[in-house]
N, C-alpha and C. Protein backbone atom coordinates (compact mmCIF):
# COMPACT_ATOMS: atom_id res chain seq x y z
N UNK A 1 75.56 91.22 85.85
CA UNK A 1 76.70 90.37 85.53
C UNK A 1 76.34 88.92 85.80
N UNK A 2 77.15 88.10 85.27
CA UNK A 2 76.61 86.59 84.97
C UNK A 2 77.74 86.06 86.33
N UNK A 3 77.58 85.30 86.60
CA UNK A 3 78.62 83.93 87.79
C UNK A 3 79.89 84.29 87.30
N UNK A 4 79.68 83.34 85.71
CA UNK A 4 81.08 83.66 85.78
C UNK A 4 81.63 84.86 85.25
N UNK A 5 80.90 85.81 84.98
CA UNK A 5 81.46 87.44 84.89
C UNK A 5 82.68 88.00 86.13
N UNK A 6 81.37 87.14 87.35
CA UNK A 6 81.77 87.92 88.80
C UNK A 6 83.28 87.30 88.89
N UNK A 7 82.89 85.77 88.97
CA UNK A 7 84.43 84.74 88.92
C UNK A 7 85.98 85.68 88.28
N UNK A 8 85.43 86.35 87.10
CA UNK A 8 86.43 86.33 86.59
C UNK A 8 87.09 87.20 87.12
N UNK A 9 86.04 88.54 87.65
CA UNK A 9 86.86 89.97 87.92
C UNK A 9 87.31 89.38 89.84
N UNK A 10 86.61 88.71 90.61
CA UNK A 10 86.94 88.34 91.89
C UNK A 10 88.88 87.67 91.44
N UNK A 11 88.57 86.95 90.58
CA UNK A 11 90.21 86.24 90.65
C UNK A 11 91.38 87.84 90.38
N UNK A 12 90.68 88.56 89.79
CA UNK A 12 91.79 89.59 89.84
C UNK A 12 91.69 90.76 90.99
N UNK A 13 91.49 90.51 92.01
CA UNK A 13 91.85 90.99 93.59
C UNK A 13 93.17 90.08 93.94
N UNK A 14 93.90 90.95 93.75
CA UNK A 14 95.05 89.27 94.98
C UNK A 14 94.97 88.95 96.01
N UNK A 15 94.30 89.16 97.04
CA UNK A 15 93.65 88.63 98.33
C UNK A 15 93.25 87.28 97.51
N UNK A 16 92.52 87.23 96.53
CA UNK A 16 91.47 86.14 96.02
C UNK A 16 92.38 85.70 95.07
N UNK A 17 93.22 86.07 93.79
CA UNK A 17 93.83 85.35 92.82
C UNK A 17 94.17 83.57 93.21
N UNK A 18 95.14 83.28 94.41
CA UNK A 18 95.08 81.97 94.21
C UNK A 18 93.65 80.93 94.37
N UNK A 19 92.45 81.38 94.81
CA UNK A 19 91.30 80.80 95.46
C UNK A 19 91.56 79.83 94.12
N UNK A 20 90.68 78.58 93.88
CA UNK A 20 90.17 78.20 92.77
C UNK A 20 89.07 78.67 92.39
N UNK A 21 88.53 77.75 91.33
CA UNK A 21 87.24 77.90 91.12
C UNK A 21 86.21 78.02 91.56
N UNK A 22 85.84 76.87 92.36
CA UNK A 22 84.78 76.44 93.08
C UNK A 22 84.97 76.83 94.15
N UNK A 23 86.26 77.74 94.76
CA UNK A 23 85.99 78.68 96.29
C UNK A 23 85.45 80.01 95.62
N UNK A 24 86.00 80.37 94.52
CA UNK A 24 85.71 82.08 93.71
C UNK A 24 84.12 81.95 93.45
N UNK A 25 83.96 80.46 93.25
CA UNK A 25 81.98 80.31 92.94
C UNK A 25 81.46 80.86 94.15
N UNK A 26 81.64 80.39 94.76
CA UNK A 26 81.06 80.03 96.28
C UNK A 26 81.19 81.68 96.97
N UNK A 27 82.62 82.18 96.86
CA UNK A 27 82.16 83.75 97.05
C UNK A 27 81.35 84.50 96.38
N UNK A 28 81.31 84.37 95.08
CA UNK A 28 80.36 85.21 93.89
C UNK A 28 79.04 84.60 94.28
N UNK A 29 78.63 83.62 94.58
CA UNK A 29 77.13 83.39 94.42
C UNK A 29 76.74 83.57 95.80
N UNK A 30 77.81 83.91 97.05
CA UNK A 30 76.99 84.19 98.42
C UNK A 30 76.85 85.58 98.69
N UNK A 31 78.05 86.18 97.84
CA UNK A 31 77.92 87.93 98.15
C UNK A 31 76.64 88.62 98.00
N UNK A 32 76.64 89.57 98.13
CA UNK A 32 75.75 90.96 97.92
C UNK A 32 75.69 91.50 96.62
N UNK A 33 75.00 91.86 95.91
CA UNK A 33 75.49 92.49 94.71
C UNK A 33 74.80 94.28 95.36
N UNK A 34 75.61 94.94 94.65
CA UNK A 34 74.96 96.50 94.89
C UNK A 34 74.99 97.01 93.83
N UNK A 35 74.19 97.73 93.43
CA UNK A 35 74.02 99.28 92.34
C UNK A 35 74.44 100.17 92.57
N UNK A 36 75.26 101.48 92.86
CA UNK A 36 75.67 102.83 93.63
C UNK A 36 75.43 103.55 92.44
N UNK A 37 74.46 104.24 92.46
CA UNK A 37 74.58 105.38 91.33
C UNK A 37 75.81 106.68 91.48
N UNK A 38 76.03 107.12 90.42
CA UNK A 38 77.22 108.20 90.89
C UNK A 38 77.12 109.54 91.74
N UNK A 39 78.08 109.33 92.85
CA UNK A 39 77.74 110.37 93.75
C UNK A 39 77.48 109.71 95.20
N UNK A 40 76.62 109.08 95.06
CA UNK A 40 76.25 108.13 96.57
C UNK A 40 77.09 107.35 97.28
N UNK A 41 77.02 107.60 98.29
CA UNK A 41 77.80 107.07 99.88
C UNK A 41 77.46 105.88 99.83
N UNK A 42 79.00 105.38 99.82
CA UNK A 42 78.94 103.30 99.75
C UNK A 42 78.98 103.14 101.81
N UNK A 43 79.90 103.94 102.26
CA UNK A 43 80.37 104.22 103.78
C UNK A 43 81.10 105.75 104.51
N UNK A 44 80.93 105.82 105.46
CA UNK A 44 81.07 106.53 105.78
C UNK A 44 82.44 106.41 106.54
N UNK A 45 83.48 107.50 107.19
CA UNK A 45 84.84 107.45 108.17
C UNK A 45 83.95 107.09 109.04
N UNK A 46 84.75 106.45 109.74
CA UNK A 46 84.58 105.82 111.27
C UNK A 46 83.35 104.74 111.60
N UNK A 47 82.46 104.67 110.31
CA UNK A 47 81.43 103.71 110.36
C UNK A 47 82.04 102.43 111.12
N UNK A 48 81.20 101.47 111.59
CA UNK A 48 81.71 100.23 111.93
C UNK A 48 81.73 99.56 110.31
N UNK A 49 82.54 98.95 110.36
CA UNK A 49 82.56 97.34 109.63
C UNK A 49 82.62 96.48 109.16
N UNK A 50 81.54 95.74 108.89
CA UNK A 50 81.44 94.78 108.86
C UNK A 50 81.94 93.43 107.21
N UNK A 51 82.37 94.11 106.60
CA UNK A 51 82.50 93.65 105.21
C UNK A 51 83.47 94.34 104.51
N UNK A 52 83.73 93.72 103.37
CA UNK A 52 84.65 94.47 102.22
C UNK A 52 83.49 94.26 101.03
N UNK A 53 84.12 95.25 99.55
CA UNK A 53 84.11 95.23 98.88
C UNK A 53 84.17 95.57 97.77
N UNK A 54 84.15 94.54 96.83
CA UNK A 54 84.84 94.19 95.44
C UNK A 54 84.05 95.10 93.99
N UNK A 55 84.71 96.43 93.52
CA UNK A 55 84.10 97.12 92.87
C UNK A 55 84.43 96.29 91.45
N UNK A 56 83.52 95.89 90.66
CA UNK A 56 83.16 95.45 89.49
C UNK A 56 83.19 96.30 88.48
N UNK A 57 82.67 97.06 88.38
CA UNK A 57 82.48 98.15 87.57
C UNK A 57 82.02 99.37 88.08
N UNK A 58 82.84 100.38 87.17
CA UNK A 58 82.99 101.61 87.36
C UNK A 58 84.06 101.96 88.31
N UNK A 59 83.97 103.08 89.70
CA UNK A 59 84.71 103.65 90.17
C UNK A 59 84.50 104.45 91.66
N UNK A 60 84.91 103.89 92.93
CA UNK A 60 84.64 104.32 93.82
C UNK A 60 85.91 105.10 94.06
N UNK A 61 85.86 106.06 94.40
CA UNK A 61 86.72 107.40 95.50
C UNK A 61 86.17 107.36 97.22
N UNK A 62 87.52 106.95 97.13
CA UNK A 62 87.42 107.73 99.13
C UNK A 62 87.81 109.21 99.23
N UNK A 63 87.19 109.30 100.15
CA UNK A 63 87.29 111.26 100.16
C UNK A 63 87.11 111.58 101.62
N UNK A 64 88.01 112.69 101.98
CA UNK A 64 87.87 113.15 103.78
C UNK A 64 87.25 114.47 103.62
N UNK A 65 86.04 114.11 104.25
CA UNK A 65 84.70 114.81 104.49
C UNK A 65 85.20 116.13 105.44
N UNK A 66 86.28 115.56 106.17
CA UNK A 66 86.84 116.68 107.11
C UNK A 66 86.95 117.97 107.13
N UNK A 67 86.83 118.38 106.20
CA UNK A 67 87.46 119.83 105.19
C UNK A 67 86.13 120.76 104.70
N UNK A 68 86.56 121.85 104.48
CA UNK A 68 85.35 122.62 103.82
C UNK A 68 85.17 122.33 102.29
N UNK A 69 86.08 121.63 101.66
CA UNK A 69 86.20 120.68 100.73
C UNK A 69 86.35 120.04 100.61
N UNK A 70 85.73 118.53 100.01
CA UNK A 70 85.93 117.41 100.46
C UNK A 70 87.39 117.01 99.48
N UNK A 71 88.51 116.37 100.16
CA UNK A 71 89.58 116.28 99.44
C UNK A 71 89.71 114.40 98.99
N UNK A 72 89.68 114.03 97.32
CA UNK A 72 89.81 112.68 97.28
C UNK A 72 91.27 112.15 97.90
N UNK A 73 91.38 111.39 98.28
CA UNK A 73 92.24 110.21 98.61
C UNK A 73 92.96 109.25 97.68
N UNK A 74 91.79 108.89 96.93
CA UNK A 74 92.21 108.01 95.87
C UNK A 74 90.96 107.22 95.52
N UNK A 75 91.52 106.91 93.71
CA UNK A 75 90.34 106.32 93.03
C UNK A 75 90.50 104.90 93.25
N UNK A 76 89.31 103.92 92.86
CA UNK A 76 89.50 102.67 93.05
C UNK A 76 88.43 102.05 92.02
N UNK A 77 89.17 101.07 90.85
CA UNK A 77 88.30 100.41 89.88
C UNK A 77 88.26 99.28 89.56
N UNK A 78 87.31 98.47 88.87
CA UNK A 78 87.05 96.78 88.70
C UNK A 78 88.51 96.60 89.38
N UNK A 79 88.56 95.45 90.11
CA UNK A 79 88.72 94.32 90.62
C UNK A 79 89.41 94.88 92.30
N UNK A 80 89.67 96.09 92.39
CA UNK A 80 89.68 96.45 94.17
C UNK A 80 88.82 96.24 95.10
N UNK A 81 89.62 95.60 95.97
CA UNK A 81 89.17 95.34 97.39
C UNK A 81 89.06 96.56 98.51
N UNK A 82 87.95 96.66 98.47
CA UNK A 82 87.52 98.01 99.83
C UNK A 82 87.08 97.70 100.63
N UNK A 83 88.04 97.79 101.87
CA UNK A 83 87.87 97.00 103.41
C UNK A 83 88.32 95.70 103.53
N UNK A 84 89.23 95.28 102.71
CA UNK A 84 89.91 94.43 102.97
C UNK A 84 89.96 93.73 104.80
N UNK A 85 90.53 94.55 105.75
CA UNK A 85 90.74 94.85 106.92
C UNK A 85 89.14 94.19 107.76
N UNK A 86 88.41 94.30 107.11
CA UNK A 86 87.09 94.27 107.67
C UNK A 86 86.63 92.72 107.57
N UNK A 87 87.07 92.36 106.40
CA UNK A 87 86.61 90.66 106.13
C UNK A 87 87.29 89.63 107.50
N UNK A 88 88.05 90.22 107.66
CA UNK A 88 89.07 89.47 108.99
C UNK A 88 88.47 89.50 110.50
N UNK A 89 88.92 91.25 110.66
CA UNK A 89 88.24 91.12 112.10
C UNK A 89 87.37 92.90 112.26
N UNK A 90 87.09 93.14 113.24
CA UNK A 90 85.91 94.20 113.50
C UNK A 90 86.98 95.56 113.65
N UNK A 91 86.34 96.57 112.53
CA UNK A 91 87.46 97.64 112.48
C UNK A 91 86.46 99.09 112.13
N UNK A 92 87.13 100.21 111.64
CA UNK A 92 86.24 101.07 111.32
C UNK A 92 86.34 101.67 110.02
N UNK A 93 85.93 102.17 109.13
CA UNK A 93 85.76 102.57 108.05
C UNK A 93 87.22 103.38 107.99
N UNK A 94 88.08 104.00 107.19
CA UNK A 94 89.33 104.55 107.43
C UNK A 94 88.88 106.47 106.64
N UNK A 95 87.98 106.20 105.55
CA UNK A 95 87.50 107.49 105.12
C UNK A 95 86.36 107.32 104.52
N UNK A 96 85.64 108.20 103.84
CA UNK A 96 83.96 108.32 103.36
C UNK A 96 84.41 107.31 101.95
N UNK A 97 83.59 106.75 101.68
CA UNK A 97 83.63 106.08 100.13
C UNK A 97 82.79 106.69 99.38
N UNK A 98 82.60 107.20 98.36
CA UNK A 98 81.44 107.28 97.65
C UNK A 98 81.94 106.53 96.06
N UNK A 99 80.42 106.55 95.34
CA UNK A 99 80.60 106.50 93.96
C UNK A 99 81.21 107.70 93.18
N UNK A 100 82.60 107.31 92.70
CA UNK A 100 82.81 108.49 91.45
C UNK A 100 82.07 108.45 90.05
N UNK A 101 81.52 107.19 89.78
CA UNK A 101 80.54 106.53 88.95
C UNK A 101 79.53 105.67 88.86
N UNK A 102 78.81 105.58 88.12
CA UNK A 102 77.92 104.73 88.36
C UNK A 102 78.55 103.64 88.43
N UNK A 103 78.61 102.23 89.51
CA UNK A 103 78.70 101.17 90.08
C UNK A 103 78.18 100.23 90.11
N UNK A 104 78.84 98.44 90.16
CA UNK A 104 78.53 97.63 90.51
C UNK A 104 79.19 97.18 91.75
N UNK A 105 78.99 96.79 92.76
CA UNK A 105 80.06 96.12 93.54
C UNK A 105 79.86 94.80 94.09
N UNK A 106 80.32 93.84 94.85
CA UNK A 106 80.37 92.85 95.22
C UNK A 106 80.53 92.97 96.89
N UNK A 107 79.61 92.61 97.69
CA UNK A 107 79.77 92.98 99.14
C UNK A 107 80.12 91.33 100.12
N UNK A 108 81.39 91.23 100.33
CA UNK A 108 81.67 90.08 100.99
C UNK A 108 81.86 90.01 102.63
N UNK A 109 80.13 89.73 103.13
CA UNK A 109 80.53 89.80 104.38
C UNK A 109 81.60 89.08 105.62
N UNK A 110 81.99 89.63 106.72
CA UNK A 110 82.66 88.73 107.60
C UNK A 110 82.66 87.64 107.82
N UNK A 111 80.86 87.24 108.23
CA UNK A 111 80.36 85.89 108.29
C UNK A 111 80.64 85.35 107.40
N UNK A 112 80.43 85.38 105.68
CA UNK A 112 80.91 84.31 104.82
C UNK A 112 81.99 84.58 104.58
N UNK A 113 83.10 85.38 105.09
CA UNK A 113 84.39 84.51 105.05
C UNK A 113 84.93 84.06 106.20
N UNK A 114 84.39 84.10 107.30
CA UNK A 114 84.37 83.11 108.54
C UNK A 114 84.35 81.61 108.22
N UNK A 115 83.16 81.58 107.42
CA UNK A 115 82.52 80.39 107.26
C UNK A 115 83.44 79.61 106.12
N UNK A 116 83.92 80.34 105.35
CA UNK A 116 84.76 79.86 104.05
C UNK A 116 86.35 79.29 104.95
N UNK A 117 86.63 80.34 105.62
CA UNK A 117 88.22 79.97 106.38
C UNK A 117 87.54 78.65 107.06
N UNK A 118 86.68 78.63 107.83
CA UNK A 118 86.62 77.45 108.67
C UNK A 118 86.14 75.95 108.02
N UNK A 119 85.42 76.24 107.12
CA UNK A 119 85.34 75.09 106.33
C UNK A 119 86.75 74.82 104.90
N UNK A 120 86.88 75.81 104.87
CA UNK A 120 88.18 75.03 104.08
C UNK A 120 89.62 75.76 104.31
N UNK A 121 90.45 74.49 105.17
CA UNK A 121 91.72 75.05 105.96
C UNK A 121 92.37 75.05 104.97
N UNK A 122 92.82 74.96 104.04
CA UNK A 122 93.37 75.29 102.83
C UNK A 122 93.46 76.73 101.96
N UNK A 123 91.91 77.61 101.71
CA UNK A 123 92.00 79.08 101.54
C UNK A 123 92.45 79.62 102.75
N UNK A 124 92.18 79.07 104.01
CA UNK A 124 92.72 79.95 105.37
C UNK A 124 94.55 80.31 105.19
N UNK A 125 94.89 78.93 104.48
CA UNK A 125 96.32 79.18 104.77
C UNK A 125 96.71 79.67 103.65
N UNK A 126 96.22 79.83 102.21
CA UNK A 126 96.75 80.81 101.75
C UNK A 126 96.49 81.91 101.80
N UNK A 127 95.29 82.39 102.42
CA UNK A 127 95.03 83.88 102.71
C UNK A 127 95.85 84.20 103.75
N UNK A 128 96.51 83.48 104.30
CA UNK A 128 96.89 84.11 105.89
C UNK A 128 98.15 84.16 105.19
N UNK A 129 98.74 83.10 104.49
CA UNK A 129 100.54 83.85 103.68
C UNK A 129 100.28 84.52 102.76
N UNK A 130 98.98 84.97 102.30
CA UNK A 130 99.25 86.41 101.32
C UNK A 130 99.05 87.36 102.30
N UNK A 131 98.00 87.61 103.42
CA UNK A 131 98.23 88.99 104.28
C UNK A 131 99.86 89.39 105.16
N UNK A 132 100.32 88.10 105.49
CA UNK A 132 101.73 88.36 105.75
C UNK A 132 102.62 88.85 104.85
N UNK A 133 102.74 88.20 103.84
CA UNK A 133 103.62 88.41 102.74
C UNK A 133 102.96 89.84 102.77
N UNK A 134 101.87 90.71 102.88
CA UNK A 134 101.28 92.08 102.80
C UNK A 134 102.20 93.03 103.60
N UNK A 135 101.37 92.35 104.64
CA UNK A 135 102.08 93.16 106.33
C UNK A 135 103.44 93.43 105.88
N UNK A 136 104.27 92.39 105.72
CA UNK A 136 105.29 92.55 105.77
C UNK A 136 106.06 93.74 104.65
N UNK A 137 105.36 93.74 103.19
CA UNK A 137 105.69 94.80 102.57
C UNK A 137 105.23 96.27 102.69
N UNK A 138 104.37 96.08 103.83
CA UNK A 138 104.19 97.56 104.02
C UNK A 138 105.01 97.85 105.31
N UNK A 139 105.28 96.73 106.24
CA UNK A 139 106.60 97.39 107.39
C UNK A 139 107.77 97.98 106.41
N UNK A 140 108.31 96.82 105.55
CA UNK A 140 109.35 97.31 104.79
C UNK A 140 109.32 98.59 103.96
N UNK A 141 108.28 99.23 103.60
CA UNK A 141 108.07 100.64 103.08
C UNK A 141 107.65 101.20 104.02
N UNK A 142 107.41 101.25 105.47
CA UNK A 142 107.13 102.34 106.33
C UNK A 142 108.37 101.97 106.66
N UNK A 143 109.65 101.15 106.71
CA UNK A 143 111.01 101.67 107.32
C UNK A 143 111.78 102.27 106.00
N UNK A 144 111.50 102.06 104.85
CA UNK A 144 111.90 103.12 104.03
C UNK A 144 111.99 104.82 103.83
N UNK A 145 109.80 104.87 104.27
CA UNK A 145 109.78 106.35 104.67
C UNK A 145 110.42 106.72 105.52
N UNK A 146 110.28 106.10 106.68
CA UNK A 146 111.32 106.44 107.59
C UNK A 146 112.65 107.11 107.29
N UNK A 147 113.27 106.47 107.03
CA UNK A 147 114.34 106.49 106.44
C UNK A 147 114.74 107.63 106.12
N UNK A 148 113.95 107.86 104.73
CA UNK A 148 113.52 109.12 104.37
C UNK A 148 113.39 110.62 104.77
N UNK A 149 112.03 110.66 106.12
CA UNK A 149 112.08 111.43 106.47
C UNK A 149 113.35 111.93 107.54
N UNK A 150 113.97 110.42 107.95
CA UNK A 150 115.09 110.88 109.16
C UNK A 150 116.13 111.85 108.17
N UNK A 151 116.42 111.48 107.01
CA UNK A 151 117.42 112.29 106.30
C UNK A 151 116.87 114.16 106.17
N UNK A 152 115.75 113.95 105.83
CA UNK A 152 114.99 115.38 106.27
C UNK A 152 115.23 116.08 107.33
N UNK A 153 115.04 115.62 108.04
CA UNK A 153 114.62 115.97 109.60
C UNK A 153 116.19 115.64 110.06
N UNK A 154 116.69 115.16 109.83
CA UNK A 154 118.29 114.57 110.72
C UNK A 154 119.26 115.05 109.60
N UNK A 155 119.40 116.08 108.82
CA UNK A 155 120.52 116.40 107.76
C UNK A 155 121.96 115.61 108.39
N UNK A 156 122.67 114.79 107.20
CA UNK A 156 124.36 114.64 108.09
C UNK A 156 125.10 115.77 108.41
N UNK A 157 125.78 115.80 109.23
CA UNK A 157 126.32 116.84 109.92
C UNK A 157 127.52 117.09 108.44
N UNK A 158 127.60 118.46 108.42
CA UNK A 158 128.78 118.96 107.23
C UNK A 158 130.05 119.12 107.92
N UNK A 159 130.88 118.18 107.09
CA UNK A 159 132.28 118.62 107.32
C UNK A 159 132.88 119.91 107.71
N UNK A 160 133.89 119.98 108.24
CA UNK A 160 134.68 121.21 108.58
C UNK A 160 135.74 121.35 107.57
């Protein structure tokens, strides 16, 4: 893929959509590029770390190895962020990744987005009101499930 190939599919992550140009350059030309042929382990559960990343093409599946069958989780294609969580601060892998296809991906380590937040306080502050604006919609749908399951689990009491 060409610069601005990468540019284009990086702006469609929304972690990254507002970046400009010349911050979306600056990630595309410092990342990692990877090959994953189909089938092969991008990470493993509980691995440390250290990075996210940005599948370009094709199709990664997470899958829990746990089982006498491995059960998918869910698919993930061009422009998802995998490990989001990881670009920030030091965490652990959440399930196995592999390739469901042959792959390109984009590997954005910690350090260069350390280095990107600290040199320009400007992506810091809109990344930090898009992960809130995040956080916050996933409290609001875990007090929904909630919700939910209390009606399950807590039936209203039936009239007499």
């Amino acid at each position: 893929m060409t610069l601005a190939e990468d540019i284009s599919l990086l702006i469609r992550v929304p972690l990254f959509s507002d970046l400009s140009s010349d911050h979306l350059r600056l990630l595309a030309f410092s990342a990692i590029r990877l090959e994953l042929p189909q089938g092969r382990v991008l990470f493993r559960k509980d691995a440390s770390a250290m990075s996210g990343f940005v599948v370009m093409h094709g199709e990664v599946e997470f899958v829990d190895m746990d089982r006498p069958e491995p059960l998918p989780l869910g698919r993930y294609g061009p422009g998802a962020l995998l490990g989001e969580t990881a670009l920030f601060v030091e965490t652990r892998r959440p399930a196995t990744a592999r390739a469901a296809t042959d792959c390109d991906l984009v590997e954005i380590d910690r350090v260069l987005m350390r280095r990107m937040l600290n040199e320009y306080p400007d992506v810091a502050a809109r990344l930090h009101t898009k992960l809130v604006d995040k956080l916050a919609g996933t409290v609001s749908e875990v007090g929904r499930v909630k919700t939910r399951l209390d009606a399950i689990t807590y039936p209203p009491a039936r009239a007499s």
